[in-house]
Protein backbone atom coordinates (compact mmCIF):
# COMPACT_ATOMS: atom_id res chain seq x y z
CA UNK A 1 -11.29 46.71 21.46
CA UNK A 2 -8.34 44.54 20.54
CA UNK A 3 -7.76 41.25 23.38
CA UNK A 4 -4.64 41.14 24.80
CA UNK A 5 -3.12 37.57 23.95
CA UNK A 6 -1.60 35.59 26.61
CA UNK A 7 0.40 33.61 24.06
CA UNK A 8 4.18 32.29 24.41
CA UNK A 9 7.02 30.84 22.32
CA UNK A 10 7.35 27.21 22.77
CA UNK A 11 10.89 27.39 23.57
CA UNK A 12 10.00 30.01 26.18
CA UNK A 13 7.80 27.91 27.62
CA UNK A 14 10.04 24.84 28.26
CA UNK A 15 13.11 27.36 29.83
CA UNK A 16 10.50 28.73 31.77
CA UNK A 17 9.19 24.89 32.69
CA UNK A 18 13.25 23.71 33.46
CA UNK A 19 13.40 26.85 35.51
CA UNK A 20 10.62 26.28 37.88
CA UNK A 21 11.58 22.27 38.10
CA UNK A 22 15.39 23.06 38.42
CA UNK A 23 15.90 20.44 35.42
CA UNK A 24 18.34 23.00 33.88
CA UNK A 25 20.27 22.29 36.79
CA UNK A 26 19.63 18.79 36.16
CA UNK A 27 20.70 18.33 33.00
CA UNK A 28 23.95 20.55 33.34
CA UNK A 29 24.84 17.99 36.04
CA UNK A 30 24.50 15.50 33.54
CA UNK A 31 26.19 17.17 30.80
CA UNK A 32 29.21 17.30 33.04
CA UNK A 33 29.40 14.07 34.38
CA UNK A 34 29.32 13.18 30.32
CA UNK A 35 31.72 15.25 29.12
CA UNK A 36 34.15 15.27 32.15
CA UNK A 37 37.28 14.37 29.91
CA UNK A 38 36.34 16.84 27.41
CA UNK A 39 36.15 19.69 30.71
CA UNK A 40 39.71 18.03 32.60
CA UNK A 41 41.29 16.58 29.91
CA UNK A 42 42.33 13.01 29.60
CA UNK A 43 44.81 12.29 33.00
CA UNK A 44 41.99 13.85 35.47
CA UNK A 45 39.11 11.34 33.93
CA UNK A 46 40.64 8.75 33.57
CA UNK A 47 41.29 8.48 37.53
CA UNK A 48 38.11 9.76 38.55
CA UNK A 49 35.96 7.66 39.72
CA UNK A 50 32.75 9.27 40.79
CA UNK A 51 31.59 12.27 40.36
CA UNK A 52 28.48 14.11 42.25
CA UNK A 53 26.28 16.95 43.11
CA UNK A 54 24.89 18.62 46.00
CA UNK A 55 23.25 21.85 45.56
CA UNK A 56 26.40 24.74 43.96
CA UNK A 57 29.03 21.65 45.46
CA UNK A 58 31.08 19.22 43.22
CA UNK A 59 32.16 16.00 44.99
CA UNK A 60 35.22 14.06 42.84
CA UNK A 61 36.06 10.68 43.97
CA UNK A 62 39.99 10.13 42.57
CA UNK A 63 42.19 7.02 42.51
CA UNK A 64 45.72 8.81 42.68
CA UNK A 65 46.87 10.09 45.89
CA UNK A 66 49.18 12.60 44.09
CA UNK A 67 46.62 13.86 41.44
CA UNK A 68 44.35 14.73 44.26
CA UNK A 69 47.27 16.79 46.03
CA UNK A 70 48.13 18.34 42.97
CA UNK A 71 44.42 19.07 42.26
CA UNK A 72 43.89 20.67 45.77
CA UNK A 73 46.10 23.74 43.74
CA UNK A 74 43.83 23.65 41.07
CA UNK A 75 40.12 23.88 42.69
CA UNK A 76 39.34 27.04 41.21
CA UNK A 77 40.71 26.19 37.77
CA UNK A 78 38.31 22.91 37.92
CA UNK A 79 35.22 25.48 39.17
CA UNK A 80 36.02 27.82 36.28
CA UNK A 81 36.25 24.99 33.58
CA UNK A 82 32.73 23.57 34.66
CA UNK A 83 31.40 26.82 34.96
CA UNK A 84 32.38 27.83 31.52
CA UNK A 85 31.04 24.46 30.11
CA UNK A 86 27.83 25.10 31.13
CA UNK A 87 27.61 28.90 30.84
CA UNK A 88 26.55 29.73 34.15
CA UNK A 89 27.68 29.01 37.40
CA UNK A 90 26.29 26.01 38.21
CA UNK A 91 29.09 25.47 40.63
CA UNK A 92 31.22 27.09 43.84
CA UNK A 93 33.01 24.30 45.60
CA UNK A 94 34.86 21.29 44.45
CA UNK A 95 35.60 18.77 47.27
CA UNK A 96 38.04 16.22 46.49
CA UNK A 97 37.76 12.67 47.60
């Protein structure tokens, strides 16, 4: 009678722990905020000034009144360049402040 083993890989185990404590989310968040110039290139972060999260929403925070019109045309190309960052889509809207 062979016992049926209940053990897991360790790295299983902490994606399964991030999962069920949404600190994947988390750290994504953070990843972004980090590497923001790396994800808008240089112009974008340098006049952002905050940048935030509420559940699948992005909240920017710019200081140039025409780099938020212009970026009003470019929502979805902001969404897809965090999205791709991260590998998943962590986000649907981008708000600009």
């Amino acid at each position: 009678m062979s016992k049926k083993s209940n053990l897991i890989k360790l790295g299983d185990a902490i994606n399964q722990l991030f999962k069920a404590e949404k600190l994947d989310v988390k750290i994504s968040q953070f990843s972004v905020k980090n590497s923001w110039k790396e994800i808008v290139g240089e112009l974008i972060s340098k006049n952002t000034s905050e940048i935030s999260f509420n559940n699948k929403t992005v909240y920017i925070a710019l200081n140039s009144a025409a780099l938020k019109h212009e970026l009003s045309f470019r929502k979805q190309e902001i969404i897809g360049s965090i999205n791709k960052f991260c590998g998943y889509k962590l986000v649907d809207t981008l708000v600009i402040k």
